[in-house]
PDB file of N, CA and C in Angstrom:
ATOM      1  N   UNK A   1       4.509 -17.870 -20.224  1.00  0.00           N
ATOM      2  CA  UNK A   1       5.484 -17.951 -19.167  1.00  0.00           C
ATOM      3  C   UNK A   1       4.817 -17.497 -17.871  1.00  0.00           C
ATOM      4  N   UNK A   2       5.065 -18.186 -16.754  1.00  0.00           N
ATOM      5  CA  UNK A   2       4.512 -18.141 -15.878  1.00  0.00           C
ATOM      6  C   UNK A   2       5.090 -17.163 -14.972  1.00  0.00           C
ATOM      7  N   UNK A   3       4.425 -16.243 -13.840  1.00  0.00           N
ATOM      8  CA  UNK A   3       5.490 -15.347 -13.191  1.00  0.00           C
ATOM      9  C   UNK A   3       6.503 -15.884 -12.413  1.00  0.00           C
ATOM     10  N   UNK A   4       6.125 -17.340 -11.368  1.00  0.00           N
ATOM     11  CA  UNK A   4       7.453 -18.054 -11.194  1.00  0.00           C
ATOM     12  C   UNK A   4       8.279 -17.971 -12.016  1.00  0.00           C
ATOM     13  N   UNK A   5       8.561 -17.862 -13.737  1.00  0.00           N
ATOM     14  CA  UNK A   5       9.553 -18.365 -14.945  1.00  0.00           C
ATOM     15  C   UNK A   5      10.167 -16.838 -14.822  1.00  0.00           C
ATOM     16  N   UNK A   6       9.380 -15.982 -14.823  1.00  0.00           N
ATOM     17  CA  UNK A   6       9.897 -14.537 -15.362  1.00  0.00           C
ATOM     18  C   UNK A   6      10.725 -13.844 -14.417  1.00  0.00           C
ATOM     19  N   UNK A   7      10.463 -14.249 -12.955  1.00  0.00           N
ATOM     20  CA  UNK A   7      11.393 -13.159 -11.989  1.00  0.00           C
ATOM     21  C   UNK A   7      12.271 -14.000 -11.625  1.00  0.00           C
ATOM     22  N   UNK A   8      13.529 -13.649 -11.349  1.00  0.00           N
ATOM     23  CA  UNK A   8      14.527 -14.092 -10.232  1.00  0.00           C
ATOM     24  C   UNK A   8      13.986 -14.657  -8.989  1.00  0.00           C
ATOM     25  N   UNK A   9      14.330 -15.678  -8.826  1.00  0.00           N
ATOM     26  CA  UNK A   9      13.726 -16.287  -6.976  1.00  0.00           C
ATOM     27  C   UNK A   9      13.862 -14.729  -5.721  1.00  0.00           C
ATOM     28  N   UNK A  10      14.737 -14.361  -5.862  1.00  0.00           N
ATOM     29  CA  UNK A  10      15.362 -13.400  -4.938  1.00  0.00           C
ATOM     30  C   UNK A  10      13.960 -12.566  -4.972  1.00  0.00           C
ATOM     31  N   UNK A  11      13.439 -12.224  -5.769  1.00  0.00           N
ATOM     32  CA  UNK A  11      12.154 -10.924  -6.319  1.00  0.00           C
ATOM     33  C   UNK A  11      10.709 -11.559  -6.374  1.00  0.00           C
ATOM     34  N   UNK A  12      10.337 -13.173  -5.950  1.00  0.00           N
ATOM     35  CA  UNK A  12       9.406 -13.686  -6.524  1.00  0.00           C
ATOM     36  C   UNK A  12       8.479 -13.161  -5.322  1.00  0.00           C
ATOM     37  N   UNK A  13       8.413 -13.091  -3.827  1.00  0.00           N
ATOM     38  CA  UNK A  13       7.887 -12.466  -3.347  1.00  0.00           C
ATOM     39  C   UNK A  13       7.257 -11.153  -3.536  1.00  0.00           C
ATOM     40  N   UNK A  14       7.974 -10.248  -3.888  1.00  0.00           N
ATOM     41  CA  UNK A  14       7.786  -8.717  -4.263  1.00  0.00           C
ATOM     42  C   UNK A  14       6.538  -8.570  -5.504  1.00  0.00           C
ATOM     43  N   UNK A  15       7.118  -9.953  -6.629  1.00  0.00           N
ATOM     44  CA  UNK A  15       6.605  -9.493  -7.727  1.00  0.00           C
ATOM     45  C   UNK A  15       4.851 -10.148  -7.359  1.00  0.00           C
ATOM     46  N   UNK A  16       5.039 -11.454  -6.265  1.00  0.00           N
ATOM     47  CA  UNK A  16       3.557 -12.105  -5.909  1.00  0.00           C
ATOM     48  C   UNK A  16       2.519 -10.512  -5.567  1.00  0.00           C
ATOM     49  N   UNK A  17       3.557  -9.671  -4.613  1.00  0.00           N
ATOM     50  CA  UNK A  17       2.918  -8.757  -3.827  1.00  0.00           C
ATOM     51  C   UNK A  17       1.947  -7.837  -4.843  1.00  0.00           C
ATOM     52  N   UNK A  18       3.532  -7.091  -5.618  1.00  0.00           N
ATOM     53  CA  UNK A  18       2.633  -6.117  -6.511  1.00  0.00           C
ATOM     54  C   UNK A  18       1.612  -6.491  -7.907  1.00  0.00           C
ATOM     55  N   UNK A  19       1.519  -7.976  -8.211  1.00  0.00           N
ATOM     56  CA  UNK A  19       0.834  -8.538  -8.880  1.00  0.00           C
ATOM     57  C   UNK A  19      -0.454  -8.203  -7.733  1.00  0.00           C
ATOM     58  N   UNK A  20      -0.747  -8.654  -6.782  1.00  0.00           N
ATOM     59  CA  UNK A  20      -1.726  -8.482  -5.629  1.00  0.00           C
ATOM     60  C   UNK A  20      -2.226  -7.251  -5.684  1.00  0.00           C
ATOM     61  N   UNK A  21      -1.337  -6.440  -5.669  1.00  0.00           N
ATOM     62  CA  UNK A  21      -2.012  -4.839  -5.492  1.00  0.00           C
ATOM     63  C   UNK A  21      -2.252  -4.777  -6.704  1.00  0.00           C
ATOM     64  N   UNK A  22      -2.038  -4.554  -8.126  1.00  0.00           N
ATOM     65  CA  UNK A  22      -2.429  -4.454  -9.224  1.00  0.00           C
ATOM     66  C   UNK A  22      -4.110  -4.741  -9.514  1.00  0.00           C
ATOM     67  N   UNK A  23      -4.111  -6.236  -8.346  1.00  0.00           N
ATOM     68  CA  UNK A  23      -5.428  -6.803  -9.165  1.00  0.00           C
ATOM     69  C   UNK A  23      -6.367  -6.610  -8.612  1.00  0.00           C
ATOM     70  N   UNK A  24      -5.928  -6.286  -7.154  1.00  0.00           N
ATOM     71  CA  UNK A  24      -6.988  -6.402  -6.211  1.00  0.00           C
ATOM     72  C   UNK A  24      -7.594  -4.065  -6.263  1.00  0.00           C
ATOM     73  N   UNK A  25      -6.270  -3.309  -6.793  1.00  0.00           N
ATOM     74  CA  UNK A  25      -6.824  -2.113  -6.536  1.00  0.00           C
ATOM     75  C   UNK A  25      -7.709  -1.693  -8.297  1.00  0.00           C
ATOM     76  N   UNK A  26      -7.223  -2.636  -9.324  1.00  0.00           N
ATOM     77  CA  UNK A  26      -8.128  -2.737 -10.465  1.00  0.00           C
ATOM     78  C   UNK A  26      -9.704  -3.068 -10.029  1.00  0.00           C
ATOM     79  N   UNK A  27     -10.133  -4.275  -9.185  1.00  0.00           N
ATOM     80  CA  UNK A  27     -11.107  -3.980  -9.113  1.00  0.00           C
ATOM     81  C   UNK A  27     -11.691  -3.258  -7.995  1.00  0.00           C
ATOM     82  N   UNK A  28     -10.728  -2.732  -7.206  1.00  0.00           N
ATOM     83  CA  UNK A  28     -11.677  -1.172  -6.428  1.00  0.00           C
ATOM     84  C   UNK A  28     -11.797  -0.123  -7.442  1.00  0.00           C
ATOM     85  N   UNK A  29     -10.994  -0.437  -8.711  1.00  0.00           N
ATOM     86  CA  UNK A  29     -11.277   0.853  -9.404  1.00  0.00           C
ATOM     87  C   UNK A  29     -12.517   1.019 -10.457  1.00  0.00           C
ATOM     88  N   UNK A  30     -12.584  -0.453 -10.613  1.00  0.00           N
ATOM     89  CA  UNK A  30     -13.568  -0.747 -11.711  1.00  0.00           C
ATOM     90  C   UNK A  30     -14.751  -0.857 -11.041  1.00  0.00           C
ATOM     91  N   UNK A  31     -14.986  -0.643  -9.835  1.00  0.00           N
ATOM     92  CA  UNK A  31     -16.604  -0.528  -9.293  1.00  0.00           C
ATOM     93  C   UNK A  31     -16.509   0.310  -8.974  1.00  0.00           C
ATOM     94  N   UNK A  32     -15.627   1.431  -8.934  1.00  0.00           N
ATOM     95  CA  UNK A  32     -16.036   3.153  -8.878  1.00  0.00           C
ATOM     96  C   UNK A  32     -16.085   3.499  -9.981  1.00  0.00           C
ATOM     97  N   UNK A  33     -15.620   3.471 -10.548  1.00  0.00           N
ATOM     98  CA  UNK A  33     -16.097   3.922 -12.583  1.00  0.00           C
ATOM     99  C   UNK A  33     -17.244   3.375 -12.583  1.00  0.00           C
ATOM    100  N   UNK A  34     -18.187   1.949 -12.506  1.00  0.00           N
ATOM    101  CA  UNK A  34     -19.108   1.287 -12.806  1.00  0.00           C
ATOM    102  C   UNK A  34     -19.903   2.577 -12.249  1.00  0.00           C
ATOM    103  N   UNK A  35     -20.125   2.844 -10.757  1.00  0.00           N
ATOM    104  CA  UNK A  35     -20.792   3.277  -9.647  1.00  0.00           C
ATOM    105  C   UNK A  35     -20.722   4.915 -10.859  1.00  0.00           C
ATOM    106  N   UNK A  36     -19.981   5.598 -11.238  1.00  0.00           N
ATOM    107  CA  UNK A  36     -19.644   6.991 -11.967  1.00  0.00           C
ATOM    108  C   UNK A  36     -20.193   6.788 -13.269  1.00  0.00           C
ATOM    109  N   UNK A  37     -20.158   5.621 -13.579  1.00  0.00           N
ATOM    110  CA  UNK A  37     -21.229   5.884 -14.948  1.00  0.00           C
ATOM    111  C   UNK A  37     -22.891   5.642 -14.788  1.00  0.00           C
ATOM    112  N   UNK A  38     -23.302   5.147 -13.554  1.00  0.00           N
ATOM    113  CA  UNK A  38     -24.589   4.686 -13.203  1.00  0.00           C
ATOM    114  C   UNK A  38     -24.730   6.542 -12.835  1.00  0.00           C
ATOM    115  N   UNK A  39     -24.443   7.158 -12.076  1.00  0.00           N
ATOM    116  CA  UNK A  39     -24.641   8.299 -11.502  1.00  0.00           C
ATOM    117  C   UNK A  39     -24.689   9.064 -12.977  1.00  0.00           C
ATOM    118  N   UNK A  40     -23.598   8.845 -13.281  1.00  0.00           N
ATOM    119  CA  UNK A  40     -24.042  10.287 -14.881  1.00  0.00           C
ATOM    120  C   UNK A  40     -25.228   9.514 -15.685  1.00  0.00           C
ATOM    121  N   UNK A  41     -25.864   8.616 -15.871  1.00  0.00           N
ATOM    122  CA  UNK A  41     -26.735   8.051 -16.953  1.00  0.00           C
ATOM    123  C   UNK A  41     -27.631   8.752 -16.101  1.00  0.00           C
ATOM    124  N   UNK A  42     -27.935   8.478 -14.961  1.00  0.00           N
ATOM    125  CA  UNK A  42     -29.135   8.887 -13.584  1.00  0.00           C
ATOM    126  C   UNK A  42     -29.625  10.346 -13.812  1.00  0.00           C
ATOM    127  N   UNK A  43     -28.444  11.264 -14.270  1.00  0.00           N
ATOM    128  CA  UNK A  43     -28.493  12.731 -13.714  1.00  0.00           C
ATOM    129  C   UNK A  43     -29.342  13.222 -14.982  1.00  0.00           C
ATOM    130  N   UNK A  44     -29.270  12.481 -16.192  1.00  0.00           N
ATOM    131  CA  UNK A  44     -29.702  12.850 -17.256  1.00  0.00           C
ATOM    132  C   UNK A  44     -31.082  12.292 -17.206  1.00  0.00           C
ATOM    133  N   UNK A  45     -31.970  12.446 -17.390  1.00  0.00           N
ATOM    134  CA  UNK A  45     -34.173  11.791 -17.358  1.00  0.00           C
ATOM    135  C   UNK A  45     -34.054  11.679 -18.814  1.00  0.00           C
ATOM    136  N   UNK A  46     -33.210  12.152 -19.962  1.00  0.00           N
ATOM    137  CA  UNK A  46     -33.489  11.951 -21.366  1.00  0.00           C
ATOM    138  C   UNK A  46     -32.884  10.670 -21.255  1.00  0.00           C
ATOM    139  N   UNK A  47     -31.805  10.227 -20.460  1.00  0.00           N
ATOM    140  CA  UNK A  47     -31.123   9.034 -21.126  1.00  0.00           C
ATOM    141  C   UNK A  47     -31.570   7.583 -20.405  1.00  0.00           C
ATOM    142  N   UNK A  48     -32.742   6.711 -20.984  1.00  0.00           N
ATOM    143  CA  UNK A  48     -33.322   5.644 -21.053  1.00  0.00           C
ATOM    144  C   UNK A  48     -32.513   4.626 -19.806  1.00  0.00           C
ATOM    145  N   UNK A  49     -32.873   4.105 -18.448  1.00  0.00           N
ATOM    146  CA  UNK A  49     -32.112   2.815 -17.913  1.00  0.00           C
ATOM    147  C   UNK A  49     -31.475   2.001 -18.621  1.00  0.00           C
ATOM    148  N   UNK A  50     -31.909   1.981 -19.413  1.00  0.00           N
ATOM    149  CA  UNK A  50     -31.025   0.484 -20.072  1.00  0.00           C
ATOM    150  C   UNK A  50     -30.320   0.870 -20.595  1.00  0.00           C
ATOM    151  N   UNK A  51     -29.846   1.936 -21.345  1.00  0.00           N
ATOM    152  CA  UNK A  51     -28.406   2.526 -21.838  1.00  0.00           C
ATOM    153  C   UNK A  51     -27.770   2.796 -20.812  1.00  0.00           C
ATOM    154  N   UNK A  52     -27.947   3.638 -19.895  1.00  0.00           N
ATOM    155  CA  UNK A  52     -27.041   3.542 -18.769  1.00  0.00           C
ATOM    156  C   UNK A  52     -26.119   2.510 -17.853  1.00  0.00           C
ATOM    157  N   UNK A  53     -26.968   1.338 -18.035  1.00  0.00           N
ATOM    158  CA  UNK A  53     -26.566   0.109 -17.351  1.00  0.00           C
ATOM    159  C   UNK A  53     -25.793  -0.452 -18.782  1.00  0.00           C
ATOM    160  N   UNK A  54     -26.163  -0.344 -19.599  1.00  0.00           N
ATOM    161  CA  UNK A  54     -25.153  -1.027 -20.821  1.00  0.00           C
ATOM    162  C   UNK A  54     -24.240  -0.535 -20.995  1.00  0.00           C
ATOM    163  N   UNK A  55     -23.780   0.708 -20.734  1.00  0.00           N
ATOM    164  CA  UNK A  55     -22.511   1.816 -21.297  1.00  0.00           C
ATOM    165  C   UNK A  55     -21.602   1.156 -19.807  1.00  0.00           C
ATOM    166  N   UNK A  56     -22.687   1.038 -18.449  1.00  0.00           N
ATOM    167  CA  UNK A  56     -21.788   1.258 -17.008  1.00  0.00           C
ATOM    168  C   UNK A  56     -20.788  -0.822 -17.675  1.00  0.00           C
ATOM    169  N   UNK A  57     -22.117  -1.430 -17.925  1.00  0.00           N
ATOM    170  CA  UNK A  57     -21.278  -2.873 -17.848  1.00  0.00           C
ATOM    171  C   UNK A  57     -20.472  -2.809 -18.992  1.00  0.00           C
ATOM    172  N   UNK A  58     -20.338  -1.806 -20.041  1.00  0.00           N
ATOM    173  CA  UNK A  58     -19.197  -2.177 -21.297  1.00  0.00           C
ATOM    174  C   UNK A  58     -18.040  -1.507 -20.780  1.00  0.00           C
ATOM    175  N   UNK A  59     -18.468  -0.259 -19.955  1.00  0.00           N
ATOM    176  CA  UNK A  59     -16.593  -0.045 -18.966  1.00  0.00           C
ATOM    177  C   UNK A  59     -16.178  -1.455 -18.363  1.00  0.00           C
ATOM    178  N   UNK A  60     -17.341  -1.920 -17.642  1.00  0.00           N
ATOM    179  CA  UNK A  60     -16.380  -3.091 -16.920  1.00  0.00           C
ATOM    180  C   UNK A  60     -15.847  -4.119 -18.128  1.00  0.00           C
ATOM    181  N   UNK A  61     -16.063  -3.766 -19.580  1.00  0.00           N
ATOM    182  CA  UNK A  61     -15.832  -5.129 -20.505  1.00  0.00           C
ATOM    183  C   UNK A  61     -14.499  -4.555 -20.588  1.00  0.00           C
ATOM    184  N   UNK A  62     -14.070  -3.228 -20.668  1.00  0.00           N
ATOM    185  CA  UNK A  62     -13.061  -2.865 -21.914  1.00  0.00           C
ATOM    186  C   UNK A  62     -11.715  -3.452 -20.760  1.00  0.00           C
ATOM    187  N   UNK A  63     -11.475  -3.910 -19.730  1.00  0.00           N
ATOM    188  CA  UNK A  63     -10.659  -4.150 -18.680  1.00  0.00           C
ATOM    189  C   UNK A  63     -10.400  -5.788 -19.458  1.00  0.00           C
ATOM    190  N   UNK A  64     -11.347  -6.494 -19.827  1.00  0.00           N
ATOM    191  CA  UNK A  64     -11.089  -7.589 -20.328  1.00  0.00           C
ATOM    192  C   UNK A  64     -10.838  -7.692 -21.878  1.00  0.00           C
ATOM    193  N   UNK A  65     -11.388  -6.571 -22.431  1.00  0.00           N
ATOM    194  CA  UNK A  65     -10.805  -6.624 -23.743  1.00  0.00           C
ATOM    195  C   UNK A  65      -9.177  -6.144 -23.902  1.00  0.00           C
ATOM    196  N   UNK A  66      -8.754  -5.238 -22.983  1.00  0.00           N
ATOM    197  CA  UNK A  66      -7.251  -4.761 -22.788  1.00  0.00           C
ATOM    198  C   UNK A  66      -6.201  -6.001 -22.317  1.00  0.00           C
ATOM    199  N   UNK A  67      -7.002  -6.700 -21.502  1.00  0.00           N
ATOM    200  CA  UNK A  67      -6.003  -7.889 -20.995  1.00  0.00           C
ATOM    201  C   UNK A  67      -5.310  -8.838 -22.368  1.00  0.00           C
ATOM    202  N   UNK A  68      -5.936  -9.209 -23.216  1.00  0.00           N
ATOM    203  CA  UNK A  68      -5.235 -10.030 -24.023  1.00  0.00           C
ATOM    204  C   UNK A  68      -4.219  -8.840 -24.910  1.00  0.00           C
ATOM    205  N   UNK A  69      -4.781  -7.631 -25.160  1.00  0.00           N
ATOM    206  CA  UNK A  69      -3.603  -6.773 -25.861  1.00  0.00           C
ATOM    207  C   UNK A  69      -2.409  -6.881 -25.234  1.00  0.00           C
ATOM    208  N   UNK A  70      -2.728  -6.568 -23.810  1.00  0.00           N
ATOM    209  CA  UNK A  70      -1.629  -6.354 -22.659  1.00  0.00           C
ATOM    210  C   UNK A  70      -0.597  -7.786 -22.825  1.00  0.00           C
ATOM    211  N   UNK A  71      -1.529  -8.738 -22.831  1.00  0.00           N
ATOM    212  CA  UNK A  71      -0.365 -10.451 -22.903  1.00  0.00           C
ATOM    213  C   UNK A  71       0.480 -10.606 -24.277  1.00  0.00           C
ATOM    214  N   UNK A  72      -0.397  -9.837 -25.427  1.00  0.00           N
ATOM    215  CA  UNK A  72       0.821  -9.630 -26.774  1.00  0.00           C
ATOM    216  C   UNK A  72       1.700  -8.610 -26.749  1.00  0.00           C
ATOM    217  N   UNK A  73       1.586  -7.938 -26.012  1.00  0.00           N
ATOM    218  CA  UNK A  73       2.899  -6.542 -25.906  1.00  0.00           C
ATOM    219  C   UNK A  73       3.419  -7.412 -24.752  1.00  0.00           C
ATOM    220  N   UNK A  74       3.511  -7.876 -23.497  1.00  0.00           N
ATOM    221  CA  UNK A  74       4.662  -8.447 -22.998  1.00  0.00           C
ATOM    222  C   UNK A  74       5.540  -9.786 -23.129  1.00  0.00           C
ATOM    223  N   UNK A  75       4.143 -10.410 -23.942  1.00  0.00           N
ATOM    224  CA  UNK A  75       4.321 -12.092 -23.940  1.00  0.00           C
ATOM    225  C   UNK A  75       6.190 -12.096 -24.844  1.00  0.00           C
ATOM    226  N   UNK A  76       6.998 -13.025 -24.444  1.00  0.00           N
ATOM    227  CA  UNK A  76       8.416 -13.478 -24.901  1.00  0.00           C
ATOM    228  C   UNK A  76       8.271 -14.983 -24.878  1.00  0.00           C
ATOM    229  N   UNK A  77       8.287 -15.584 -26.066  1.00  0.00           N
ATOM    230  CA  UNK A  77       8.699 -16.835 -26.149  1.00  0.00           C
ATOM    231  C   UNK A  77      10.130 -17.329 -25.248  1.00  0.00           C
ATOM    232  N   UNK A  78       9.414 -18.661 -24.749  1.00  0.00           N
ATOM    233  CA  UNK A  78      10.729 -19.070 -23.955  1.00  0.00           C
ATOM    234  C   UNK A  78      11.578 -19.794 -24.691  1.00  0.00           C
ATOM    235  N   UNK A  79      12.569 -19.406 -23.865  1.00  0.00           N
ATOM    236  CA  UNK A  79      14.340 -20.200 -24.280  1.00  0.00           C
ATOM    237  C   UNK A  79      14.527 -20.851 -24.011  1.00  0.00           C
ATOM    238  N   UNK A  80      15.333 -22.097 -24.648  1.00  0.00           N
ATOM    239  CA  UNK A  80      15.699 -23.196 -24.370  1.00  0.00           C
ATOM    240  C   UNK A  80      16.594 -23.263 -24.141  1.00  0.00           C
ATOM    241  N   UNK A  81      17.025 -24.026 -22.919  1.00  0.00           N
ATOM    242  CA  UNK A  81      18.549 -24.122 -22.323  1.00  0.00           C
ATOM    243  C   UNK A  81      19.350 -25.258 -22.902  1.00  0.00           C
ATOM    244  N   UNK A  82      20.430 -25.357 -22.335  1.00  0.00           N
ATOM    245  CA  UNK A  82      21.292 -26.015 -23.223  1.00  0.00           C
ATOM    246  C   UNK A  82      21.036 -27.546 -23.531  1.00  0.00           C
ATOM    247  N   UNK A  83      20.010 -28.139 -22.772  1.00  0.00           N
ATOM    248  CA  UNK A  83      19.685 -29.706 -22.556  1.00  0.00           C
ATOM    249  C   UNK A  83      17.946 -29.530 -23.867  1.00  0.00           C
ATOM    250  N   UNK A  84      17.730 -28.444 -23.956  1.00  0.00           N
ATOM    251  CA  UNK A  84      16.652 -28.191 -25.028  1.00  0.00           C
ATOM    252  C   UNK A  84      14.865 -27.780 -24.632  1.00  0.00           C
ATOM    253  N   UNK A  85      15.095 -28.026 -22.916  1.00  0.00           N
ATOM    254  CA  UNK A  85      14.255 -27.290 -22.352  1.00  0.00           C
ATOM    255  C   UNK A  85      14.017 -25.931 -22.117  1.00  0.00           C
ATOM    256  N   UNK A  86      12.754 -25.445 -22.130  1.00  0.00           N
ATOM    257  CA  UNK A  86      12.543 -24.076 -22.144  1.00  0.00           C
ATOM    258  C   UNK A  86      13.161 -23.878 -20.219  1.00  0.00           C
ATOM    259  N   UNK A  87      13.421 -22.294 -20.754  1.00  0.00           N
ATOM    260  CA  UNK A  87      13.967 -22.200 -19.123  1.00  0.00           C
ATOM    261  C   UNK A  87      13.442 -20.616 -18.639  1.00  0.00           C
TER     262      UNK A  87
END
């Protein structure tokens, strides 16, 4: 279902907005975590570059591994209205 389907017309603005801020302050957040795990791998001389850069890019994975959990906890099959179209 598409977010046009899910909000009231009256709210579809609001919901465009805070969909916007959601996505756009996710990734200011996810290149300061990236940037916070490059700095702690750095501070340590025991812990090898290439683990550091692999641990910093698997934070940026787990944002995409959460997204499909996130679409089965909200996802609702649509209803069909009285002519047998989903509505």
């Amino acid at each position: 279902m598409a977010l046009t389907e899910a909000v009231a017309p009256r709210h579809l603005g609001a919901a465009y907005a805070l969909r916007s801020v959601l996505g756009f302050g996710a990734g200011a957040v996810s290149t300061w975590v990236f940037g916070l795990v490059l700095d702690w791998g750095r501070a340590d001389p025991a812990i090898p570059p290439v683990v550091t850069w692999g641990v910093a890019f698997a934070v940026m994975g787990l944002g995409g591994l959460l997204a499909p959990l996130v679409l089965l906890l909200l996802w609702r099959p649509a209803r069909a209205g009285p002519d047998g179209t989903p509505t």
